[in-house]
Protein backbone atom coordinates (compact mmCIF):
# COMPACT_ATOMS: atom_id res chain seq x y z
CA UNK A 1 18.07 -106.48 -58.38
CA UNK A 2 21.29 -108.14 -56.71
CA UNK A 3 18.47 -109.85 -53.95
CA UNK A 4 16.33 -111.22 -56.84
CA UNK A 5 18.65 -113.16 -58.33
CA UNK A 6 20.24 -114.06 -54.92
CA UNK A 7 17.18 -115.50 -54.72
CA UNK A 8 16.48 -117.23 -57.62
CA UNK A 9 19.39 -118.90 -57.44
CA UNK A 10 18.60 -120.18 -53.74
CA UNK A 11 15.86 -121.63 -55.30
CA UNK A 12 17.51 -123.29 -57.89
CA UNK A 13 19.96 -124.88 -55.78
CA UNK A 14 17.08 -126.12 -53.37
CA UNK A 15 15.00 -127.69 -56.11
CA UNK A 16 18.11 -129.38 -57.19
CA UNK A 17 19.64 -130.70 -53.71
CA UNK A 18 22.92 -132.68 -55.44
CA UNK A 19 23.30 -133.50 -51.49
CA UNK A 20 19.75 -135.75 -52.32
CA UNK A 21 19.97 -138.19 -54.67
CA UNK A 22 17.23 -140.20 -53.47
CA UNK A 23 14.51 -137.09 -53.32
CA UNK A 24 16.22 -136.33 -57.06
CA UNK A 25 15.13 -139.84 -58.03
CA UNK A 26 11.76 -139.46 -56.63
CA UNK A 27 10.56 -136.24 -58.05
CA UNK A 28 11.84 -137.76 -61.72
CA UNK A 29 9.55 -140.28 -60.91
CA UNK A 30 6.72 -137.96 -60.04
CA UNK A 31 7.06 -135.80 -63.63
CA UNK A 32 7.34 -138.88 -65.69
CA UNK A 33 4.00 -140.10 -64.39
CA UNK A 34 2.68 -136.64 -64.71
CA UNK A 35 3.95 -136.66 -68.36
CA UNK A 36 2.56 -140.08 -69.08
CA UNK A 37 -1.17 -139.08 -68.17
CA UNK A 38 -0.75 -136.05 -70.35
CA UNK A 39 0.19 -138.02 -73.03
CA UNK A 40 -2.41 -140.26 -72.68
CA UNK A 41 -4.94 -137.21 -72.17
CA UNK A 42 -3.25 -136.39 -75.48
CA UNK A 43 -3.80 -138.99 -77.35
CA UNK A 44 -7.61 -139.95 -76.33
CA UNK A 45 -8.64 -136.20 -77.58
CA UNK A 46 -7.00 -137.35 -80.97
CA UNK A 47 -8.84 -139.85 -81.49
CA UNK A 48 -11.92 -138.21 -80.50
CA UNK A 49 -11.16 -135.66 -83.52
CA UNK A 50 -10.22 -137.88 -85.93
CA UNK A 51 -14.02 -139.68 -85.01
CA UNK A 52 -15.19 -136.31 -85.26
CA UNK A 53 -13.80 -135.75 -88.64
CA UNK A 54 -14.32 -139.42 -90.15
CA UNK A 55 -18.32 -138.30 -88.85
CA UNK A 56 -18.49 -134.89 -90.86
CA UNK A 57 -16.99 -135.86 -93.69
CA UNK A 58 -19.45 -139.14 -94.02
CA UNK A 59 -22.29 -136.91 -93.84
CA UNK A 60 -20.97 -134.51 -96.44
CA UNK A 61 -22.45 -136.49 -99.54
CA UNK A 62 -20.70 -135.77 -103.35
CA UNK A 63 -23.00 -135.03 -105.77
CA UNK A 64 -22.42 -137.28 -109.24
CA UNK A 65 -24.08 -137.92 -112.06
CA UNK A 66 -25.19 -142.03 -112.79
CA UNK A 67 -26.30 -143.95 -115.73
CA UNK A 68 -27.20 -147.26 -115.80
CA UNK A 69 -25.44 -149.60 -118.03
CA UNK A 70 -27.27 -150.93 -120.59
CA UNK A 71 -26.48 -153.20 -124.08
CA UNK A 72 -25.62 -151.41 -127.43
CA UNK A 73 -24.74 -151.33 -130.55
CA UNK A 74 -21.14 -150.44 -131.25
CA UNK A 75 -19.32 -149.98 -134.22
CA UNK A 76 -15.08 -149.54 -134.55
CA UNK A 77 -13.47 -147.76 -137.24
CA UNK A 78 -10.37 -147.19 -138.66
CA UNK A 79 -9.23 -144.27 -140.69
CA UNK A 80 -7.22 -144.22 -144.11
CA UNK A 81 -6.05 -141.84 -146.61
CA UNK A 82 -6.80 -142.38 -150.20
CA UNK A 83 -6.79 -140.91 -154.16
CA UNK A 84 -9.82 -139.90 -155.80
CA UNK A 85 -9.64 -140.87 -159.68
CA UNK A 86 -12.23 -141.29 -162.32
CA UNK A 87 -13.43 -144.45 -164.02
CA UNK A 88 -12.90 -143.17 -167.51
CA UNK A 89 -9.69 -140.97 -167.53
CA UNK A 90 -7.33 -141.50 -170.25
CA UNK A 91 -4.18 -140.05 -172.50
CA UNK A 92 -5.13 -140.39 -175.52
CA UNK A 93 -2.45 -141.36 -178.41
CA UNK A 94 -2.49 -142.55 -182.45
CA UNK A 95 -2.43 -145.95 -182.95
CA UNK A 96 0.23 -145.39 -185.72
CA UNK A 97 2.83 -142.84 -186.71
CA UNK A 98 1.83 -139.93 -188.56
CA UNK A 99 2.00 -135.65 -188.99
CA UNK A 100 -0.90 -133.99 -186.69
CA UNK A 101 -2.74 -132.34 -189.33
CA UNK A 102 -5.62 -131.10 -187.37
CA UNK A 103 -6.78 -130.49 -183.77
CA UNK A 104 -10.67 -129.90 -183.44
CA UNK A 105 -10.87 -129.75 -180.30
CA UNK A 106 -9.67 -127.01 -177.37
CA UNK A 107 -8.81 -127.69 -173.72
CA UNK A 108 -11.70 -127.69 -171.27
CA UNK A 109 -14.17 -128.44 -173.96
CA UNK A 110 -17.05 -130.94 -173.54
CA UNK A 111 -16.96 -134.12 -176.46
CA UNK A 112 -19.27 -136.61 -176.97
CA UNK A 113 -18.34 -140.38 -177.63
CA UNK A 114 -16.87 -141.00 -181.13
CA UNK A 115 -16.53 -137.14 -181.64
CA UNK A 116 -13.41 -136.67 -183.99
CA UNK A 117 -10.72 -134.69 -182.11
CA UNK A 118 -7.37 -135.26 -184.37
CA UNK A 119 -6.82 -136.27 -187.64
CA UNK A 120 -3.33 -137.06 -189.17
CA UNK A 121 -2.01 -136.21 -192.64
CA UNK A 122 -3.51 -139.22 -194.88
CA UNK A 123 -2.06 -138.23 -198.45
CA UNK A 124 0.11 -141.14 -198.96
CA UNK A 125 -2.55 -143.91 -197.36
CA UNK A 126 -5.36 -141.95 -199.66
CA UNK A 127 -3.07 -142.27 -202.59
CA UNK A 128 -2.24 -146.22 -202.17
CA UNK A 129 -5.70 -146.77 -201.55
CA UNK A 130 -6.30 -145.19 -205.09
CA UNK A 131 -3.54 -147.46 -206.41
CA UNK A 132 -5.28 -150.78 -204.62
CA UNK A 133 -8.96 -149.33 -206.28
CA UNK A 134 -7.53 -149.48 -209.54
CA UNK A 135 -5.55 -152.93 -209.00
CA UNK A 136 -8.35 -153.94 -207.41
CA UNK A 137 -10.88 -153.50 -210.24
CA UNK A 138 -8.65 -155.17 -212.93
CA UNK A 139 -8.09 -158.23 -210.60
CA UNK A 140 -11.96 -158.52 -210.21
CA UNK A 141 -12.20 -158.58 -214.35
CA UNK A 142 -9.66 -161.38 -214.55
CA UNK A 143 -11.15 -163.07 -211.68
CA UNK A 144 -14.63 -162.91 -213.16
CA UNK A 145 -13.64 -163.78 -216.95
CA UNK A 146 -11.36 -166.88 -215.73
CA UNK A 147 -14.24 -167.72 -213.46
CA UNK A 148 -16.34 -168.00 -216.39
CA UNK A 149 -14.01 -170.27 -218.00
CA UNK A 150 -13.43 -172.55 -215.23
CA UNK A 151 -17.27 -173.60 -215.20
CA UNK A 152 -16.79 -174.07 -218.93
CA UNK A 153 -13.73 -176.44 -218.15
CA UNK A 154 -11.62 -173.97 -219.89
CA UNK A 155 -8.29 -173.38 -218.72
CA UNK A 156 -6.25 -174.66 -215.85
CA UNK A 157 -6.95 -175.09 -212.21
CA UNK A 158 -3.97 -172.62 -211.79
CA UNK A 159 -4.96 -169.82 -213.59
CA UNK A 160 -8.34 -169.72 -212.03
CA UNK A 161 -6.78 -169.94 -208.31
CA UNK A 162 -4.29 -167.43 -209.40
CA UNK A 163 -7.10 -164.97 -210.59
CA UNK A 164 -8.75 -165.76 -206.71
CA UNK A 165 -5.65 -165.01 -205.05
CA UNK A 166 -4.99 -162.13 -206.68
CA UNK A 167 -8.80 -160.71 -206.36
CA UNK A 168 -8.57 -161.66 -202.45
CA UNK A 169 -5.02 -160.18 -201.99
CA UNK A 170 -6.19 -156.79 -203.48
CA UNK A 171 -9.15 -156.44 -201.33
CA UNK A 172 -7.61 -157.33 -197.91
CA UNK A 173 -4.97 -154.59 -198.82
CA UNK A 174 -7.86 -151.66 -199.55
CA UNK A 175 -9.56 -153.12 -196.26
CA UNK A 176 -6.54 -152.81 -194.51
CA UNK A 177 -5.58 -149.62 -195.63
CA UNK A 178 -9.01 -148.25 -194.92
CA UNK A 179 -8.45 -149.60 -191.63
CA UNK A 180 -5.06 -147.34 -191.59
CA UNK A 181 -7.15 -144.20 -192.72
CA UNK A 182 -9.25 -144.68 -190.07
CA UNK A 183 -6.82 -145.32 -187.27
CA UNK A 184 -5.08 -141.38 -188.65
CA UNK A 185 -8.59 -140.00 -187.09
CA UNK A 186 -8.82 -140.34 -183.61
CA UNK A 187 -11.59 -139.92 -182.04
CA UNK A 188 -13.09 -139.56 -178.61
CA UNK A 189 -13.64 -143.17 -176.69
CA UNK A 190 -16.37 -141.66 -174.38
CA UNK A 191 -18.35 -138.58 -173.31
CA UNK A 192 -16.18 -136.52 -171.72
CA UNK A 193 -13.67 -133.02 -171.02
CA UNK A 194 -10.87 -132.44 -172.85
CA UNK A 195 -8.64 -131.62 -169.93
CA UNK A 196 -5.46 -131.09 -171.71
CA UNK A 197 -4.17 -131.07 -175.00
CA UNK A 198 0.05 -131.99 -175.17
CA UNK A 199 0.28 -132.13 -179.32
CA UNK A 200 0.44 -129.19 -181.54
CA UNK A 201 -1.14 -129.39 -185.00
CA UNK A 202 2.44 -130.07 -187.86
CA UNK A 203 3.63 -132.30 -185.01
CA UNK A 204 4.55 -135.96 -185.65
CA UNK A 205 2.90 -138.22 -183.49
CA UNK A 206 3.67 -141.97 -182.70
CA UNK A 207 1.52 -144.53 -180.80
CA UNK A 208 2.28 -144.48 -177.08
CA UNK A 209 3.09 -140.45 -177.17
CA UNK A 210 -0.43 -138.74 -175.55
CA UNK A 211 -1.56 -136.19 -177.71
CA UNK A 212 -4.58 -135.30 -175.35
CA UNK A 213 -6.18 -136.18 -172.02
CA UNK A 214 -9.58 -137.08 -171.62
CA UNK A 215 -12.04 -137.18 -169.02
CA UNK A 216 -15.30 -137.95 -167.74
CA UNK A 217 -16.47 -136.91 -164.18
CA UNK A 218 -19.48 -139.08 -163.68
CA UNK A 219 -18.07 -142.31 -162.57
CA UNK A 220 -15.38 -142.38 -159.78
CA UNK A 221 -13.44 -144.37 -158.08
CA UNK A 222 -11.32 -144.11 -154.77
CA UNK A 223 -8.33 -145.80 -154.18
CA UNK A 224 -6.51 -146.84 -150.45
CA UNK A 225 -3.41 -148.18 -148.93
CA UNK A 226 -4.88 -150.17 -145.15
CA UNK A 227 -2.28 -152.01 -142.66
CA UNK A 228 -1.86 -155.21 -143.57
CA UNK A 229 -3.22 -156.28 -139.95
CA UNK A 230 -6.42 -154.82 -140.93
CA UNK A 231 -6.78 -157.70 -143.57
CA UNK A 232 -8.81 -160.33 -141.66
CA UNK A 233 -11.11 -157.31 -140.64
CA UNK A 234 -11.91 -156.21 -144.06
CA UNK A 235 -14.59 -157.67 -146.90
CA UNK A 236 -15.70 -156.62 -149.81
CA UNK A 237 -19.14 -155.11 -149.71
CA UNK A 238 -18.38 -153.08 -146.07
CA UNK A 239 -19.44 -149.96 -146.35
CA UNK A 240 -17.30 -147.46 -145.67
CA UNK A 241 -17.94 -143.42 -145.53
CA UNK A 242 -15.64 -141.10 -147.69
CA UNK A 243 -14.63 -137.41 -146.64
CA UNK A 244 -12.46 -134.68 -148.66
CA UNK A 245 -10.61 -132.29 -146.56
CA UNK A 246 -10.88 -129.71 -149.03
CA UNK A 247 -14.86 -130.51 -149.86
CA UNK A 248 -15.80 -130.36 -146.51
CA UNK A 249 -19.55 -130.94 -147.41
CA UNK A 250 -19.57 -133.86 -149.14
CA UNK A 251 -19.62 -137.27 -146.91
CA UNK A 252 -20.31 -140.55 -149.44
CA UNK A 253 -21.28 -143.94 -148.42
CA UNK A 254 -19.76 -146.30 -150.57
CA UNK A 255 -19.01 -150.36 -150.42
CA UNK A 256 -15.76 -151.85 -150.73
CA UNK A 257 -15.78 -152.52 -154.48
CA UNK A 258 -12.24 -154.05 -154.60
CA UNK A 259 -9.63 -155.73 -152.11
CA UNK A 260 -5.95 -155.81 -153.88
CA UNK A 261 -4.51 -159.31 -153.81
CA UNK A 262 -1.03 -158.10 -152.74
CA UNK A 263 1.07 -156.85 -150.21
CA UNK A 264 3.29 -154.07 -150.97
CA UNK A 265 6.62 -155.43 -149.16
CA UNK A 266 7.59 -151.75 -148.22
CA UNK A 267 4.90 -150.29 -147.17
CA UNK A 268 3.01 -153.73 -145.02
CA UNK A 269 -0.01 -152.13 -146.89
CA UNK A 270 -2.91 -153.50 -148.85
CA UNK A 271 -4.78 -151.63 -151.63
CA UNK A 272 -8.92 -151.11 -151.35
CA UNK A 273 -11.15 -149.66 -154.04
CA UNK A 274 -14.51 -147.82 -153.79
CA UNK A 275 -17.00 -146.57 -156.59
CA UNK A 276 -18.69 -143.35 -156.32
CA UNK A 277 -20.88 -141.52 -157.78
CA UNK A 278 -19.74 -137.62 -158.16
CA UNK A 279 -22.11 -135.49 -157.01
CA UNK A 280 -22.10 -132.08 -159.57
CA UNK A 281 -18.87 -133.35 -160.92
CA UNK A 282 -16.97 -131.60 -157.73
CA UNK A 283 -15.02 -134.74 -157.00
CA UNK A 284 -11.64 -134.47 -159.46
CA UNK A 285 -8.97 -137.25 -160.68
CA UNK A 286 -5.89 -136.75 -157.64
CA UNK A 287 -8.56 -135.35 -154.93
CA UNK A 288 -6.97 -136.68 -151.19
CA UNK A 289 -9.50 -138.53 -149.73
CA UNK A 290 -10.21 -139.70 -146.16
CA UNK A 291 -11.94 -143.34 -145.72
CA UNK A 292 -13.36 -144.48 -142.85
CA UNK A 293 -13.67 -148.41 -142.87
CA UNK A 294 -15.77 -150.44 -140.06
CA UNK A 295 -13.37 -152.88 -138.93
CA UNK A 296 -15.45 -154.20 -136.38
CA UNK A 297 -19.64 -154.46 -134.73
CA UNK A 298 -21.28 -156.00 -132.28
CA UNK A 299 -25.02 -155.65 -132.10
CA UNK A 300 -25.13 -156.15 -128.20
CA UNK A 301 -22.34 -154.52 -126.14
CA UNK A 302 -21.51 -152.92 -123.09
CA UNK A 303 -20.29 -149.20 -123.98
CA UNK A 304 -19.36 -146.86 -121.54
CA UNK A 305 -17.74 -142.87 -121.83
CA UNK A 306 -14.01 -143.33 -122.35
CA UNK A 307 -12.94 -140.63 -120.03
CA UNK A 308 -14.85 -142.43 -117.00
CA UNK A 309 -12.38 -145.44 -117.02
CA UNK A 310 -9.25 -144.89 -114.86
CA UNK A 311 -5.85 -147.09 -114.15
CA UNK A 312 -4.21 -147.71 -111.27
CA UNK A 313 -1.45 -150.33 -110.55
CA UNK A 314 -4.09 -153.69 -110.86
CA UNK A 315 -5.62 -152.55 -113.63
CA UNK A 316 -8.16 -150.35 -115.11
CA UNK A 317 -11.16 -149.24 -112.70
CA UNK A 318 -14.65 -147.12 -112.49
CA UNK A 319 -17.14 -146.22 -110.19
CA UNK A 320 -20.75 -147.59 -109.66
CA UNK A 321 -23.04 -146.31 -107.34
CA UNK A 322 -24.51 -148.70 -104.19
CA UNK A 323 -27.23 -148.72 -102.47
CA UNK A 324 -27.04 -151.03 -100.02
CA UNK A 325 -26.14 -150.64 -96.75
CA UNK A 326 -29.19 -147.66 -96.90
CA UNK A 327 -26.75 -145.26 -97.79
CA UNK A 328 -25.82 -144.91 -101.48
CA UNK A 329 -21.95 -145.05 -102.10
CA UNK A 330 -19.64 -144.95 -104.60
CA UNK A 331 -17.96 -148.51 -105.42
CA UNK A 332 -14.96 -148.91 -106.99
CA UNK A 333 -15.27 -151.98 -109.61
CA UNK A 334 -12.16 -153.17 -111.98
CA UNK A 335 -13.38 -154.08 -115.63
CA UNK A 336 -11.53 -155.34 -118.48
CA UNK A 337 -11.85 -153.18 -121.73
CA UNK A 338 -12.05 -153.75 -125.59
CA UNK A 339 -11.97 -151.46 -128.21
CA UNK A 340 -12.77 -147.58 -128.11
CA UNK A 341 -14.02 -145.19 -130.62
CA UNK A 342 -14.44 -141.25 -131.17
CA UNK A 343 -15.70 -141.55 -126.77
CA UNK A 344 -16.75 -144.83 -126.07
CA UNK A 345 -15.00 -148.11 -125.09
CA UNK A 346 -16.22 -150.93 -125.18
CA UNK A 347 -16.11 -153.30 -121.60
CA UNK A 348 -15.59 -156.87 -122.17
CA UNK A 349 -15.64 -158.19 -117.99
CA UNK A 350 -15.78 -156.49 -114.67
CA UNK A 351 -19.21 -154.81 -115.10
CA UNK A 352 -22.64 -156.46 -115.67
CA UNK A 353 -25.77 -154.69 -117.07
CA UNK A 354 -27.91 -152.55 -114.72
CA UNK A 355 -24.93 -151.46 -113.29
CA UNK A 356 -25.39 -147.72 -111.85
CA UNK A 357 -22.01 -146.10 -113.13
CA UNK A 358 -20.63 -142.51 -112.12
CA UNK A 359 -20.41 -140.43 -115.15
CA UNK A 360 -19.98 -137.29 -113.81
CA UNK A 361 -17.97 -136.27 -109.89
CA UNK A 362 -16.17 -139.51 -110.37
CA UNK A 363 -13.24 -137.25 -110.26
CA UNK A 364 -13.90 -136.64 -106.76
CA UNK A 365 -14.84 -139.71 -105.55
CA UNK A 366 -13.65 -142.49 -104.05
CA UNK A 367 -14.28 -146.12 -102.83
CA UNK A 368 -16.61 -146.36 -99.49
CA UNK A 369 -17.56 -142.67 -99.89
CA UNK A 370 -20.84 -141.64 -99.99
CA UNK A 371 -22.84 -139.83 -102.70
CA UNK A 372 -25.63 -137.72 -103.82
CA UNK A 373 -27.21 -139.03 -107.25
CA UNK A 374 -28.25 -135.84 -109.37
């Protein structure tokens, strides 16, 4: 053991002769050049992989899905909440103050126009119009007998205009008050439900206090607050399509009856009207409705799938297939992009029509590389 390393280290000291300088210098000189053609050996074999690689991998073809790009029609919309109410729906009150003597109606019930639902106590009106009868009839007599005079020049101008008057005066008062009798029965202004009834019959009841609500179901009407920066976008006569979240069935097409001439200053909102008809009287007065209102169409666009279009840091990009070259690869083209709806967008520059573009792999695609069209 003690002659092995004796020996070892005699070789050590040999190999490194600190009596040498100059053979020192000389073999550093030798192992440097040896290094430098092993580098070199290195790096050549390096290259030859990555050629290698860059060869395989240009071979090895992605398979995508293409379509060509073609003109369209597409259509924008924007979505609103609204109020469902009915075109005859109405509190209904006396036109003058009086005790409810009867109610003939009950809640829920179905009237026809002009049906009598309330009548007040009359007693005192029926008692002055008894008063005005009998007035009435005595101011005729007078009337007729000075009448009869007058054409025989008998008597004065006066008495005969003051026999008129008092004829005239008396009959305007029973109109009136027959007027006033039939103001204490009210009665129902159209066909409709008597949703609820708010007066109880020995009540008093005043004009402007509803007694009863009224309602008809045929007719209705929608109404809807839009963004004010919707208004250039939006005419009467658009049609617009109507949904109820809790009527999921029913979908209504319906034209923009109404645009509201103001601007609510809180809100930056303007107010729209539809008319609908109500299909088996499911649509109710207070129903939320959702409105979906075309705010803009072009007959002939470029439309692509949304998801296809990506972004990078000059802008948004997709991929078209090539063919030239004789290999097909995918191209990476930057467009500029409009509006988008539900899953399209619109493209407004970048691509042209016939355009091949990836609409499925273009996940794992990228510029240069080539493809396999499905």
């Amino acid at each position: 053991m003690k002659k092995s390393l004796f020996l070892i280290l005699v070789i050590v000291i040999t190999s490194c002769n600190t009596d040498n300088p100059e053979a020192n210098k000389n073999k550093l000189i030798q192992l440097k050049q040896k290094q430098m053609v092993i580098n070199n050996e290195i790096a050549k074999l390096e290259r030859e992989l990555e050629k290698d690689t860059a060869q395989v991998n240009s071979e090895k073809a992605i398979s995508v899905k293409i379509d060509e790009l073609n003109f369209e029609e597409f259509n924008h919309f924007i979505l609103v909440n609204g109020n469902v109410d009915a075109e005859k729906h109405v509190f209904v009150s006396p036109e003058l103050n009086g005790q409810i003597e009867r109610i003939y109606m009950s809640e829920g019930e179905k009237v026809k126009k002009g049906a009598l639902l309330v009548s007040l106590n009359t007693k005192v009106i029926e008692s002055n119009i008894e008063d005005v009868k009998t007035g009435l009839e005595l101011a005729r007599k007078v009337f007729n007998k000075q009448h009869e005079l007058w054409k025989q020049n008998i008597g004065s101008e006066m008495q005969y205009l003051n026999a008129k008057n008092a004829k005239e005066s008396a009959e305007n008062r029973l109109k009136t008050l027959k007027t006033q009798l039939e103001m204490a029965r009210i009665r129902a202004p159209f066909s409709g439900y008597i949703e609820k009834i708010s007066g109880k019959e020995g009540e008093m009841a005043s004009p402007g206090k509803p007694i009863l609500e009224i309602v008809n179901l045929s007719d209705m009407k929608i109404y809807a607050d839009v963004s004010e920066k919707y208004l250039a976008n939006i005419k009467e006569g658009d049609i617009t399509i109507a949904r109820f979240p809790s009527l999921p069935g029913i979908e209504i097409e319906a034209p923009v009856y109404r645009i509201g001439n103001v601007i609510d200053r809180n809100s930056r909102t303007f107010t729209i009207e539809l008319k609908i008809n109500n299909p088996g009287s499911r649509l109710k007065p207070n129903l939320m409705a959702t409105v979906m209102l075309n705010d803009f169409s072009k007959d002939s666009a470029l439309v692509v799938p949304s998801g296809i279009i990506k972004k990078d840091i000059q802008g948004s990009y997709l991929y078209v297939a090539d063919d030239t070259g004789g290999n097909t690869v995918a191209h990476k083209i930057y467009i500029h992009s409009g509006l988008s709806y539900k899953d399209k967008t619109m493209i407004t520059g970048g691509a042209k029509e016939g355009d091949k573009i990836i609409i499925a792999g273009y996940t794992e695609v990228s510029d240069g590389v080539k493809i396999n069209v499905k």
